[in-house]
Protein backbone atom coordinates (compact mmCIF):
# COMPACT_ATOMS: atom_id res chain seq x y z
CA UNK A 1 109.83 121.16 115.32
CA UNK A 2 108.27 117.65 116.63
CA UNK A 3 110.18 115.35 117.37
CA UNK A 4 109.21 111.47 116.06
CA UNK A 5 110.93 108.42 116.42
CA UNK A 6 108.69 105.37 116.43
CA UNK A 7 105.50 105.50 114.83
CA UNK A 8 102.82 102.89 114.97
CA UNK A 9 100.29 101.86 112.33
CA UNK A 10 97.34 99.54 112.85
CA UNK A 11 96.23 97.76 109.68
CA UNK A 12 93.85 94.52 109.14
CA UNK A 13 94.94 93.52 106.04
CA UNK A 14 92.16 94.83 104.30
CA UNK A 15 92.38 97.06 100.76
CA UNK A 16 91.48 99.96 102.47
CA UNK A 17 94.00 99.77 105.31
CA UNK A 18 97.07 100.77 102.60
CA UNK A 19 96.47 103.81 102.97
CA UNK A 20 97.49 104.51 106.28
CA UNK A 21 100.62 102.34 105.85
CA UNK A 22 101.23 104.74 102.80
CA UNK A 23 101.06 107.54 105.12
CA UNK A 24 103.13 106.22 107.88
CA UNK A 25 105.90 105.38 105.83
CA UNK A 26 105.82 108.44 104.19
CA UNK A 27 106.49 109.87 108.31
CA UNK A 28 108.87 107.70 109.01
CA UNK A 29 110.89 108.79 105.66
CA UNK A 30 110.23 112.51 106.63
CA UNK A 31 111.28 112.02 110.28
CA UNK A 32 113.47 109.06 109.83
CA UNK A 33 111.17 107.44 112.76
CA UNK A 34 111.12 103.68 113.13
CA UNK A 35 107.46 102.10 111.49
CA UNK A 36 106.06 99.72 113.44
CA UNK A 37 103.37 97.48 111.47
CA UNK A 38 100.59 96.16 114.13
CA UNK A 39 97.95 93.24 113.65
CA UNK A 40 95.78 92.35 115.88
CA UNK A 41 94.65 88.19 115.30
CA UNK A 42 92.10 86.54 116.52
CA UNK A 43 93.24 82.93 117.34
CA UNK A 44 94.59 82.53 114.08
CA UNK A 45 97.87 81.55 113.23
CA UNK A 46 100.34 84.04 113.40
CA UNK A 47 103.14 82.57 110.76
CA UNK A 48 99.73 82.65 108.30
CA UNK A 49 98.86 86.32 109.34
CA UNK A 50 102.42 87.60 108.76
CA UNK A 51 102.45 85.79 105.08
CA UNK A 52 99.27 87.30 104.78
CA UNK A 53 100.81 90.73 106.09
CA UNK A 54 103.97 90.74 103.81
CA UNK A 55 101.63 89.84 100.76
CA UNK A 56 99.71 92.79 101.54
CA UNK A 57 102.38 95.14 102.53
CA UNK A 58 103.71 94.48 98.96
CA UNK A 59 100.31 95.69 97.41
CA UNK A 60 100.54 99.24 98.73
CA UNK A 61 104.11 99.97 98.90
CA UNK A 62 107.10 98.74 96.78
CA UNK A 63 110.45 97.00 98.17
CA UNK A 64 112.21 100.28 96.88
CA UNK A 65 109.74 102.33 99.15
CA UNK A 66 110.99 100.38 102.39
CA UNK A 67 114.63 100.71 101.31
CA UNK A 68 116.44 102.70 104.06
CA UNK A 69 113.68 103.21 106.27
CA UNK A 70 113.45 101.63 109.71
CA UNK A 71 110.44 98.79 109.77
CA UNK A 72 108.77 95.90 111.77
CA UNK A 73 106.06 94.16 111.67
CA UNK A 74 104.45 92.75 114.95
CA UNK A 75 101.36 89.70 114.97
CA UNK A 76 99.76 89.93 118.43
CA UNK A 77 96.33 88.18 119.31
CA UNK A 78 93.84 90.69 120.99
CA UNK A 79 90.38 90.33 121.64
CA UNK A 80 89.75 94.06 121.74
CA UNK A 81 91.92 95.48 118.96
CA UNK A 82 91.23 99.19 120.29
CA UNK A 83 92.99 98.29 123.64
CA UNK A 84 96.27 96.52 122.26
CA UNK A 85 96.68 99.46 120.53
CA UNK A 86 96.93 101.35 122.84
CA UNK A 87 99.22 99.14 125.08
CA UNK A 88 101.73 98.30 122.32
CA UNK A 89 101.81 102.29 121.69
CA UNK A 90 102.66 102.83 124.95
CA UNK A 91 105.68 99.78 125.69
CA UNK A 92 106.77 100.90 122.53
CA UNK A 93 106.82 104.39 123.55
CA UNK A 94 106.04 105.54 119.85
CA UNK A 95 105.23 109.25 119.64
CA UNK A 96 102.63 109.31 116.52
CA UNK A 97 99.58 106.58 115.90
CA UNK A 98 98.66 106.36 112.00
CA UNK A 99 95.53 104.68 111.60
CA UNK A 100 92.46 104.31 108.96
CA UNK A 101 88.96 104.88 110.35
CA UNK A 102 85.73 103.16 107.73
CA UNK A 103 82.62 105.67 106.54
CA UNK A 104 80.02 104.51 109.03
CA UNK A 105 76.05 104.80 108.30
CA UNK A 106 74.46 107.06 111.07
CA UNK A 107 73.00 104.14 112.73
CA UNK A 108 76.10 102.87 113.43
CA UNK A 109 77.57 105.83 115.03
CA UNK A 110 76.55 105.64 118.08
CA UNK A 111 79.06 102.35 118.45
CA UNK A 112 81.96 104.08 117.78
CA UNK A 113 84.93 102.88 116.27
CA UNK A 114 88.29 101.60 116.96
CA UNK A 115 89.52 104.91 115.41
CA UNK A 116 87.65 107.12 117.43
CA UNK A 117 88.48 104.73 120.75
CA UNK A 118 92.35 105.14 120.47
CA UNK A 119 91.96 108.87 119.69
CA UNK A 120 90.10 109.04 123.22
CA UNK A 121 92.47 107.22 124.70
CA UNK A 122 96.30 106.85 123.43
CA UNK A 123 99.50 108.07 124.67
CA UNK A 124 100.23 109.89 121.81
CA UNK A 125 98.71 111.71 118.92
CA UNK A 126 97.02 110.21 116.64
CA UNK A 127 96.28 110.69 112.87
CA UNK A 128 93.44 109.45 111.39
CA UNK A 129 92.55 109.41 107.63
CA UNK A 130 89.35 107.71 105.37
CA UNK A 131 89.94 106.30 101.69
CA UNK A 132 87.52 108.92 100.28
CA UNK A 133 89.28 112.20 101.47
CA UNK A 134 91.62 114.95 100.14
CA UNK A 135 95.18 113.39 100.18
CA UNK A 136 98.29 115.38 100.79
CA UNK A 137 100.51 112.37 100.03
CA UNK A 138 101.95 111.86 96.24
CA UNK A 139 102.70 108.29 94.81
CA UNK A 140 106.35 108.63 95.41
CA UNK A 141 105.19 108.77 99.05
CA UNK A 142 106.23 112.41 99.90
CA UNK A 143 104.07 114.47 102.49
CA UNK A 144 103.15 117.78 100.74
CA UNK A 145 100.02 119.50 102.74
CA UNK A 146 99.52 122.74 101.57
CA UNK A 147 96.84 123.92 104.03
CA UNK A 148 96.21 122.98 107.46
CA UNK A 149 93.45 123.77 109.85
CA UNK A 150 93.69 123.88 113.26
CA UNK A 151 90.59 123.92 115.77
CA UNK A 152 91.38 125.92 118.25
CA UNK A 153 89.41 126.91 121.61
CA UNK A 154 91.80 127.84 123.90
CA UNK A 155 92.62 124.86 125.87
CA UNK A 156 95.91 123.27 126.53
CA UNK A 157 94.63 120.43 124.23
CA UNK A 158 94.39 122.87 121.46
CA UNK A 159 97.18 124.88 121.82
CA UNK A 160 98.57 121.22 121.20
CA UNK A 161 97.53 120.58 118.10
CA UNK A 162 98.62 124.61 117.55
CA UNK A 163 102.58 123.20 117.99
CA UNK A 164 101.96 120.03 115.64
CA UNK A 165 99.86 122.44 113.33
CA UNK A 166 102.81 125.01 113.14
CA UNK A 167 105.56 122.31 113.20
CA UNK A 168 103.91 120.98 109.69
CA UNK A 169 103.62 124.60 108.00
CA UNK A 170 106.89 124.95 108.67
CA UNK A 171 108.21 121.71 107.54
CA UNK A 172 105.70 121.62 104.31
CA UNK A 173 105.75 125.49 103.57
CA UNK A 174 102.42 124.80 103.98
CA UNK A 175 99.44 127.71 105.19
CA UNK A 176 98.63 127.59 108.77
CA UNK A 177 95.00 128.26 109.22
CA UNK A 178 93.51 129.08 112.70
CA UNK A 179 89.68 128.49 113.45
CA UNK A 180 87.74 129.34 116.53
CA UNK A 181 83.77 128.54 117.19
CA UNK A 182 82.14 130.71 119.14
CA UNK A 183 78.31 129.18 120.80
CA UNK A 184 75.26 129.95 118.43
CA UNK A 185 73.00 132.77 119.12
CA UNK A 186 69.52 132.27 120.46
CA UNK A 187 67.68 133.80 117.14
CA UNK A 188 64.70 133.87 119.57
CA UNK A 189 66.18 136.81 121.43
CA UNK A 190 66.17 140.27 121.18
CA UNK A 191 68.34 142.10 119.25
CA UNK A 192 69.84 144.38 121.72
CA UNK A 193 70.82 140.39 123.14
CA UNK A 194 73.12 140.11 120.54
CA UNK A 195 75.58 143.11 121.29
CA UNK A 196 77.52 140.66 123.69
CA UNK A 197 78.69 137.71 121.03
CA UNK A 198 79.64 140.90 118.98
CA UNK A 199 81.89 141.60 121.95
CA UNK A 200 83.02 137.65 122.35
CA UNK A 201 83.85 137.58 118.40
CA UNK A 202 86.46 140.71 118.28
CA UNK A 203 87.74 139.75 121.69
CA UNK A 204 87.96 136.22 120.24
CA UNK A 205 89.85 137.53 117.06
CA UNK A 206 91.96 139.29 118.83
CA UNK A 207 93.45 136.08 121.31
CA UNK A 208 94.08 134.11 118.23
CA UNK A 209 96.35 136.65 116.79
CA UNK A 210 98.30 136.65 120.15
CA UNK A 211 98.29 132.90 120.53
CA UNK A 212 101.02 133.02 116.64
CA UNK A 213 104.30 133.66 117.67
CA UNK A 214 106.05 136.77 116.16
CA UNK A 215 108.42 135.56 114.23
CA UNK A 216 105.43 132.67 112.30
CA UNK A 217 104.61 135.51 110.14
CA UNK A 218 107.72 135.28 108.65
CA UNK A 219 107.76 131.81 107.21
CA UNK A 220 104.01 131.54 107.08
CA UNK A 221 100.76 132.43 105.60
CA UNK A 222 98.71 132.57 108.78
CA UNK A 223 94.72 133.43 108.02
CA UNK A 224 92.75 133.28 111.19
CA UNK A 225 88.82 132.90 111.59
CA UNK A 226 86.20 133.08 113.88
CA UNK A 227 82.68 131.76 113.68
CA UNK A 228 79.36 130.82 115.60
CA UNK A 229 77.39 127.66 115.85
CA UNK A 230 78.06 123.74 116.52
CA UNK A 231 82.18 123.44 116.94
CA UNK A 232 82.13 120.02 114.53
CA UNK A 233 79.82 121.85 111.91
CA UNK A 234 82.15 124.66 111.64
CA UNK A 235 85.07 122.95 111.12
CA UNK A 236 83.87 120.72 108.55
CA UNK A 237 82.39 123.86 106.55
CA UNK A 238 86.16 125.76 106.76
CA UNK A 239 87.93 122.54 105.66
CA UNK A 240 85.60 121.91 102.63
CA UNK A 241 85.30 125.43 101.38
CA UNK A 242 89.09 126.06 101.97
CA UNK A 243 90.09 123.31 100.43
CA UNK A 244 92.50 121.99 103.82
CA UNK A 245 94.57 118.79 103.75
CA UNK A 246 94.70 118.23 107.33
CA UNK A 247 92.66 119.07 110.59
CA UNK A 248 94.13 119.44 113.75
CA UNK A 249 92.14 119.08 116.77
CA UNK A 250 92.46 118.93 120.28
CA UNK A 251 91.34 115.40 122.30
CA UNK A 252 89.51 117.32 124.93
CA UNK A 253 88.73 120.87 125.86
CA UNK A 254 85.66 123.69 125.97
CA UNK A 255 83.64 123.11 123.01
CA UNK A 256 85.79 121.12 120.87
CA UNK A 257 86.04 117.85 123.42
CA UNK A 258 83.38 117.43 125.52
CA UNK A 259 80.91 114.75 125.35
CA UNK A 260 77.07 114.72 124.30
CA UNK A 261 74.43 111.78 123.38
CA UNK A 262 75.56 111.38 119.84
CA UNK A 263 79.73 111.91 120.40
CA UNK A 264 82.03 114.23 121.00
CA UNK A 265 82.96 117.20 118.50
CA UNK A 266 86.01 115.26 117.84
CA UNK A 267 84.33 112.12 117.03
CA UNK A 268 82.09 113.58 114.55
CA UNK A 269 85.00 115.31 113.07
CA UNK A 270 86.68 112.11 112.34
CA UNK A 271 84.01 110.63 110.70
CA UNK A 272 82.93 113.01 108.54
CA UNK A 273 86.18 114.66 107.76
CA UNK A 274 86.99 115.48 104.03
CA UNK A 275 90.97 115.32 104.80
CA UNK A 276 92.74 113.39 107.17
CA UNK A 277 92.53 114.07 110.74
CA UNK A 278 95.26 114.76 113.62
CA UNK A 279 94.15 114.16 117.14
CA UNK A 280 96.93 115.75 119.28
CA UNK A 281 97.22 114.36 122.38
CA UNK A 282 100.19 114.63 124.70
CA UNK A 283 102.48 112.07 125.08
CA UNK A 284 102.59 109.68 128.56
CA UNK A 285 105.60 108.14 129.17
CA UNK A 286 104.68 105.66 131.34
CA UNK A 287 105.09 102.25 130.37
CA UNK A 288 101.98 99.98 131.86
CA UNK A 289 102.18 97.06 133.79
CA UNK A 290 100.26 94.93 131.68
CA UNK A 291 102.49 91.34 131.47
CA UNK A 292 104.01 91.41 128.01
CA UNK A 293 102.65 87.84 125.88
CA UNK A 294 105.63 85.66 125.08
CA UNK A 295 106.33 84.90 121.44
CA UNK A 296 105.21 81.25 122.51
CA UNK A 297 101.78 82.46 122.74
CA UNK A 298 101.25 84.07 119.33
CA UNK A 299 103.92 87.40 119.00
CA UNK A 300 105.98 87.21 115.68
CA UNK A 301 107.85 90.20 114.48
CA UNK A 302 109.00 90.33 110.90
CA UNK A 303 111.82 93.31 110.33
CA UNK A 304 113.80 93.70 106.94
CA UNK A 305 113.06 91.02 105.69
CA UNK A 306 111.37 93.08 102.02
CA UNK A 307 114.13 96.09 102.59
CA UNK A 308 117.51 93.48 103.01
């Protein structure tokens, strides 16, 4: 079982943002974690941004919904939101990120996005979800995922997001789905060529039945799956036609991680994604050195104030 006691959630104060609050609440409920509410300001007042804050806390989530649950809200000003992020999760030492990530038009793509730079980058996992997607949260704000794919190529990074993956079946009751992507074939080549990805796909089959403990079997629907062509492609394809609520995926690794012109496998996953998205990551303890900004110079936290 994971263990999660402070989890952080971006938002800007924007419609769409509520639903990643929704989500981390929900967490924080199930794990009885400490939520910490982050905005990032840009020179603005910060007793204006955290009226603004509470006003919009309030539109996604009722007073009731806060009752009992541990909550804060922090106001910091940041010129690059992505990076004080990632420094508040870490001096926080919070174990799970919740964050939204916006549909972005092709062109665009090739910026990135704040989503996609914390899930790089963080200390800790991160889960990232779009307004338009398959939800696995109910209005009463209770987590019930009933299928969950994880991506898994044999790294350390994956067998990662195999722990979270399992730790969630088991919590949910939910099925635990196990996907591996083997390279395409060359259709150019001979047939006779094609004898050795037979090989790779049964010997592939065969290590992801090893990599399920035992005794998972007997709490679990486990279905595992192996396939051929691009990693992201594959993925996608499994999580729409099986109908999955969330995607676990490795931050790095053979396949699954590694960089190319347009983004990684990861990055395309999270944009494109038709449920919400868990970047496992392991967590660094480390606290940086960065000099922490006085509440003089624009900090405000606001904590049960709506719950009291």
């Amino acid at each position: 079982m994971i263990n999660i006691e402070r989890i952080l959630c971006p938002t800007d104060l924007s419609p769409y943002s509520g639903n990643a609050v929704r989500y981390a609440l929900a967490l924080a409920r199930a794990h009885e974690a400490e939520l910490i509410l982050l905005h990032c300001t840009n020179g603005t007042d910060a007793e204006v941004e955290l009226g603004l804050l509470e006003t919009s806390l309030l539109e996604h989530v009722s007073p009731a919904d806060l009752k009992g649950v541990r909550w804060r809200v922090v106001v910091a000003p940041a010129a690059e939101i992505d990076e004080e992020i990632m420094r508040r999760a870490q001096t926080e030492r919070v174990d799970l990120i919740v964050m939204r990530s916006r549909r972005r038009p092709h062109r665009a793509a090739l910026l990135g996005s704040t989503a996609e730079s914390v899930s790089r980058s963080a200390p800790c996992p991160v889960l990232v979800m779009h307004n338009d997607e398959r939800e696995f949260i109910s209005e009463e704000l209770k987590l019930h995922p009933k299928r969950v794919l994880v991506a898994y190529d044999f790294s350390d990074y994956s067998e990662l997001a195999l722990k979270y993956g399992l730790s969630i079946a088991q919590e949910h009751e939910a099925e635990l789905h196990l996907l591996h992507v083997l390279p395409p074939r060359l259709v150019n080549e001979p047939e006779i060529a094609w004898y050795p990805f037979k090989s790779a796909y049964h010997t592939a089959a065969r290590r992801l039945q090893r990599v399920i403990p035992p005794d998972v079997h007997l709490w679990c629907s486990v279905t595992t799956a192996v396939s051929e062509g691009n990693p992201y492609r594959e993925i996608l394809n499994y999580a729409e036609k099986n109908e999955i609520d969330l995607i676990g995926v490795g931050a790095h690794g053979a396949g699954f991680g590694m960089r190319a012109l347009f983004g990684s496998n990861v990055d395309r996953v999270l944009r494109q994604a038709p449920c919400p998205v868990l970047v496992a990551r392991p967590l660094r303890l480390k606290v940086l050195t960065t000099p922490e900004v006085k509440l003089s110079q624009g900090h405000r936290v606001l904590g049960d104030k709506l719950s009291a």
